[in-house]
C-alpha atoms as a PDB file:
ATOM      1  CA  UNK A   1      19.960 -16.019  -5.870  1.00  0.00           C
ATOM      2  CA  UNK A   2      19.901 -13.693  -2.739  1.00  0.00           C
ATOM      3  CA  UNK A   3      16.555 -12.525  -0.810  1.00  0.00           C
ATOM      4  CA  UNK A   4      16.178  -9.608   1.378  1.00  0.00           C
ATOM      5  CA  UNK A   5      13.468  -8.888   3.884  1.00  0.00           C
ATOM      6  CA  UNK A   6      12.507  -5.510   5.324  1.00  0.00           C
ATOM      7  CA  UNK A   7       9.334  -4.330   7.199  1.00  0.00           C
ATOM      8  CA  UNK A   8       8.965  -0.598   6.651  1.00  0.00           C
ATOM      9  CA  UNK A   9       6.395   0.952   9.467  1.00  0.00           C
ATOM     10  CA  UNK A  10       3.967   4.250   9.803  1.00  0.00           C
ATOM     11  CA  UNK A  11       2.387   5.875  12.015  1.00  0.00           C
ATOM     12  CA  UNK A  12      -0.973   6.895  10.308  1.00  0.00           C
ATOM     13  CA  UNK A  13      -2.588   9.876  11.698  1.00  0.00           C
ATOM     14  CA  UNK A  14      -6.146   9.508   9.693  1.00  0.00           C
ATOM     15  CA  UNK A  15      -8.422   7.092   9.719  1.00  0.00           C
ATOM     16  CA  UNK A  16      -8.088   7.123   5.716  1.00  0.00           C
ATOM     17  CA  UNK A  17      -4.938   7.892   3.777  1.00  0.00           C
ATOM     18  CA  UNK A  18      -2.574   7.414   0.929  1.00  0.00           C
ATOM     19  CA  UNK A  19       1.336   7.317   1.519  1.00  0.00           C
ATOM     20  CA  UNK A  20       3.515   7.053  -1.165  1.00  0.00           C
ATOM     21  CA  UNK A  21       6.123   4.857  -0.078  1.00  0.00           C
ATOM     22  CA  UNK A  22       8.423   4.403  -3.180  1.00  0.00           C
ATOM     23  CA  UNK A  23      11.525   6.495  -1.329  1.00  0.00           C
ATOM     24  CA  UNK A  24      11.743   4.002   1.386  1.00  0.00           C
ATOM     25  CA  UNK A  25      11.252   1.133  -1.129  1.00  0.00           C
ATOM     26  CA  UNK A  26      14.172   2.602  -3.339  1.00  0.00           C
ATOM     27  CA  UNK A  27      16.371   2.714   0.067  1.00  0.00           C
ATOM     28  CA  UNK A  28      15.166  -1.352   0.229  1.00  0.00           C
ATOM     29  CA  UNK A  29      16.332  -1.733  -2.664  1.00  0.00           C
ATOM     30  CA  UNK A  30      19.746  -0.006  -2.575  1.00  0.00           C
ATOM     31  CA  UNK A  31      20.556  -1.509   1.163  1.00  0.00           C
ATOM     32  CA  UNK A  32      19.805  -5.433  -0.638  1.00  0.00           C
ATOM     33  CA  UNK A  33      22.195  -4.651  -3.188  1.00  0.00           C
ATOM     34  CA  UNK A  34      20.237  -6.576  -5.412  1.00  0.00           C
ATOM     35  CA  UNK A  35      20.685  -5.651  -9.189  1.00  0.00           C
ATOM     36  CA  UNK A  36      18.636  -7.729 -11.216  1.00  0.00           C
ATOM     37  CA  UNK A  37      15.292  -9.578 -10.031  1.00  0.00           C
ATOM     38  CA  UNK A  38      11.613  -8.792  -8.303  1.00  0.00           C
ATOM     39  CA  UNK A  39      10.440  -6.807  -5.538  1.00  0.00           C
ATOM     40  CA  UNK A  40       7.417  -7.528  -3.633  1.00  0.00           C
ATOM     41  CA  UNK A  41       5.567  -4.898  -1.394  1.00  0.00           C
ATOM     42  CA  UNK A  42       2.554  -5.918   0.282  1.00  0.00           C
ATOM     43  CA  UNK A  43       0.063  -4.855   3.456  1.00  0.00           C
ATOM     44  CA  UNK A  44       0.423  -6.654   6.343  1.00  0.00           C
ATOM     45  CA  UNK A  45      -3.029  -5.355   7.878  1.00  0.00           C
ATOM     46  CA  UNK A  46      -6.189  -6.367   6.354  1.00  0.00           C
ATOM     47  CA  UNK A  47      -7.584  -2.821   6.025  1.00  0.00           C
ATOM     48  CA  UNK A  48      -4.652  -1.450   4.037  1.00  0.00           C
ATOM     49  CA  UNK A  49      -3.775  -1.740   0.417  1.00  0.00           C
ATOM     50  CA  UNK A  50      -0.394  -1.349  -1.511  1.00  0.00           C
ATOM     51  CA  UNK A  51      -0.595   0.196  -5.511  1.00  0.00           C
ATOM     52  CA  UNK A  52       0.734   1.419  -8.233  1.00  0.00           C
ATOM     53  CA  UNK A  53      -0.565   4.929  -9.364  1.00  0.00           C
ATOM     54  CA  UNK A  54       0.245   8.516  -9.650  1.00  0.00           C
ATOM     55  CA  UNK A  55       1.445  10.800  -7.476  1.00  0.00           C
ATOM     56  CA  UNK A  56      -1.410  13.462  -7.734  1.00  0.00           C
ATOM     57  CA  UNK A  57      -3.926  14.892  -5.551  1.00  0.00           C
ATOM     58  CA  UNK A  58      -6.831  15.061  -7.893  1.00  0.00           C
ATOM     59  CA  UNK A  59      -6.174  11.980  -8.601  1.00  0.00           C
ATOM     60  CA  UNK A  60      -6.253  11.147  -4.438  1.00  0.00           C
ATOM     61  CA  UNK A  61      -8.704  13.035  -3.461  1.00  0.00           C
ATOM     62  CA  UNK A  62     -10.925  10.851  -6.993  1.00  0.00           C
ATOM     63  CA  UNK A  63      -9.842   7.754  -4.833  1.00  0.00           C
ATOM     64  CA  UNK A  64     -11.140   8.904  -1.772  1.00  0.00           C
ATOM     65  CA  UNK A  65     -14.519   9.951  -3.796  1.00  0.00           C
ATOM     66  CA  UNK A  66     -14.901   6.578  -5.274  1.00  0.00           C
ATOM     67  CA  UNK A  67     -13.559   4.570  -3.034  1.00  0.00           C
ATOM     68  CA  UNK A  68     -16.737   6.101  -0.486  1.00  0.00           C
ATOM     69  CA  UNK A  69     -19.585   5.601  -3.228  1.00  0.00           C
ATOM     70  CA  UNK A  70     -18.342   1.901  -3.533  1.00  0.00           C
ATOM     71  CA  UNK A  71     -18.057   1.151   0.572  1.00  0.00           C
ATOM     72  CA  UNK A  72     -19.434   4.042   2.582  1.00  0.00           C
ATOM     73  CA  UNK A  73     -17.680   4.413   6.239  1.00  0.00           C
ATOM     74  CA  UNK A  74     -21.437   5.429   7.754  1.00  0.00           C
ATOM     75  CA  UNK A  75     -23.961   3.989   8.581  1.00  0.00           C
ATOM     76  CA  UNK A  76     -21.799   1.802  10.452  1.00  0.00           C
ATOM     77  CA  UNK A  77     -24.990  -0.515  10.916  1.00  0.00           C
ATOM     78  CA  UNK A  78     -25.326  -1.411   7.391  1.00  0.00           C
ATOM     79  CA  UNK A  79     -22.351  -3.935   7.586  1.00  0.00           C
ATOM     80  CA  UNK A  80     -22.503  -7.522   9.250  1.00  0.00           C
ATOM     81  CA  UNK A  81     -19.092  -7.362   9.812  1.00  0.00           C
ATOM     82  CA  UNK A  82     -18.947  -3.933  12.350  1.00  0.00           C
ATOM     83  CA  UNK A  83     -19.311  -5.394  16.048  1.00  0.00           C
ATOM     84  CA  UNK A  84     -16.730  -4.787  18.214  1.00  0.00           C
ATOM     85  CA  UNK A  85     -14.971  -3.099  15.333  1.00  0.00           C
ATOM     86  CA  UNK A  86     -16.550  -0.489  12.917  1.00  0.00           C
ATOM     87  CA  UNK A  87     -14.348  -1.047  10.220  1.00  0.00           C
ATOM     88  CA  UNK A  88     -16.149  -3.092   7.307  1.00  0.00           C
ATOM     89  CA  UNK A  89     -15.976  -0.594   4.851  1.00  0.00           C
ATOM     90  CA  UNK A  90     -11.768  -0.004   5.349  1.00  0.00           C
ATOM     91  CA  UNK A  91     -12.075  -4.388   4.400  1.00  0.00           C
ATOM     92  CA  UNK A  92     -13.991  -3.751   1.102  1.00  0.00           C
ATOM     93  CA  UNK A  93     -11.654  -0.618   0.139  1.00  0.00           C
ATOM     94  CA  UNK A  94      -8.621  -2.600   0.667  1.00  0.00           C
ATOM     95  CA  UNK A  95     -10.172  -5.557  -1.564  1.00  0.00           C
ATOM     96  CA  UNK A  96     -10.890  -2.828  -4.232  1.00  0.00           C
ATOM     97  CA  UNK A  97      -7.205  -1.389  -4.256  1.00  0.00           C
ATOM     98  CA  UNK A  98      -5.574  -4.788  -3.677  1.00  0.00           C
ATOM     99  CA  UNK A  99      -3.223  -6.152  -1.169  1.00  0.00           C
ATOM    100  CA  UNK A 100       0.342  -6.332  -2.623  1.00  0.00           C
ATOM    101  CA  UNK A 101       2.350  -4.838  -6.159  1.00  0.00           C
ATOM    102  CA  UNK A 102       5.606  -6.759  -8.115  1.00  0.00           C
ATOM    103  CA  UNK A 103       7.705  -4.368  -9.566  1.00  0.00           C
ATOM    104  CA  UNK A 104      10.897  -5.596 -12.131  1.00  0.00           C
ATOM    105  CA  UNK A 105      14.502  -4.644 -10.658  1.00  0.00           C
ATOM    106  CA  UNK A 106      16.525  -3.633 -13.211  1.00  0.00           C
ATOM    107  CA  UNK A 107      20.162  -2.446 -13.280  1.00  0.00           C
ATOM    108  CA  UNK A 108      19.711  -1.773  -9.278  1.00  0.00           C
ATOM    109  CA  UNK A 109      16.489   0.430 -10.317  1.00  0.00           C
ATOM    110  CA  UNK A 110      12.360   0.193  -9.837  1.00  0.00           C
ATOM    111  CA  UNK A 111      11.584  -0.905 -13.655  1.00  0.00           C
ATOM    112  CA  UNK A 112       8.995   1.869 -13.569  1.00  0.00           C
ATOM    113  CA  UNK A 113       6.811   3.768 -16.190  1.00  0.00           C
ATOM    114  CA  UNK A 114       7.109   7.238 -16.365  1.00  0.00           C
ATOM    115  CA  UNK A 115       4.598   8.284 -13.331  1.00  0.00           C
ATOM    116  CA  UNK A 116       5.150   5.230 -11.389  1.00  0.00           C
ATOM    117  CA  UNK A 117       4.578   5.122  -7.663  1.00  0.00           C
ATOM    118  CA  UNK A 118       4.058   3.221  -4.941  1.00  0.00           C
ATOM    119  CA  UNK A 119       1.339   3.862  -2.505  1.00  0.00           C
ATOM    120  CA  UNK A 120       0.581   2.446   1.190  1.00  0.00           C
ATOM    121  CA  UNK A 121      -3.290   2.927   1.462  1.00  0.00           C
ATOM    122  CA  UNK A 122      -4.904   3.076   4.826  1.00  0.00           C
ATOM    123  CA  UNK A 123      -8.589   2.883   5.520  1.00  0.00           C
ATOM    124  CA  UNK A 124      -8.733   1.871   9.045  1.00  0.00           C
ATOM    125  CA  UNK A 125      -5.270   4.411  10.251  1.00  0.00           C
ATOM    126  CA  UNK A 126      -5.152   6.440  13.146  1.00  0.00           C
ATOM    127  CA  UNK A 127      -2.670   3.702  14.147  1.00  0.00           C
ATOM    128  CA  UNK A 128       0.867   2.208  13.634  1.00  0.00           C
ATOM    129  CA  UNK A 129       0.651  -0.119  10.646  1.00  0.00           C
ATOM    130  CA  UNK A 130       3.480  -1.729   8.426  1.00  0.00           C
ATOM    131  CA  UNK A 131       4.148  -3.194   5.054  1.00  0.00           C
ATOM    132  CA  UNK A 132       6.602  -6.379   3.872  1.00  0.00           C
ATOM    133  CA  UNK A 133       9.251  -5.421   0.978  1.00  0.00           C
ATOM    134  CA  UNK A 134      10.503  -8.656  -0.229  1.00  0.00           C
ATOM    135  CA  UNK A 135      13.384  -8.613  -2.994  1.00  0.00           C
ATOM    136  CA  UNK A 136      14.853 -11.677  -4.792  1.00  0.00           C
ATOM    137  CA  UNK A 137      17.145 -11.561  -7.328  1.00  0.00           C
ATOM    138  CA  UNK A 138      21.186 -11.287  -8.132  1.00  0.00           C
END
């Protein structure tokens, strides 16, 4: 079994936004050479997420919608965590949209369904941030 290991980094211009990230994950995948086996993506900032969703802007701009109904950026005050930081609400989004998606390589390809993609969510950007692809496999 061979492993690869590849941080892929952005520079995130808003303080909230979706990336999706699945070219740079396919060039992972092709520069392992791994055929058969799993890939890992995850966040390695704890205000960021990594999913699996569509590649629509309804659908992003719905996410942004509910994603502020559930954790509210303002009033900053109405967190325990905001101190030095006033960031609570990017640590609740990124619990809601998880931290990290497994995808199936198969025949040297992301074992996708048909609108498949993988997004880098930021909720705490307007800085450079970076996510782990992990592959394992033959």
């Amino acid at each position: 079994m061979r492993s690869y290991r590849k941080e892929l980094w952005f520079q995130v211009g808003k303080r909230r936004e979706l990336i999706n990230i699945t070219p740079q994950v396919d060039a992972c995948l092709a520069e392992s050479g791994i055929r058969e086996g799993l890939l890992l993506v995850n966040a390695m900032h704890i205000t960021a997420s990594v999913f699996i969703n569509d590649d629509e802007s309804g659908l992003h701009a719905d996410f942004e919608k509910w994603l502020e109904r559930l954790a509210p950026e303002k009033p900053h005050a109405q967190y325990a965590h905001n101190g030095y930081e006033d960031n609570a609400d990017a640590h609740l989004k990124r619990t809601i949209m998880g931290r990290e998606v497994t995808v199936a390589v198969t025949e040297g390809k992301l074992d996708f369904g048909p609108w498949e993609q993988i997004f880098y969510g930021e909720f705490d950007g307007k800085r450079r941030k970076r996510v782990l692809v992990k592959i394992i496999g033959e």
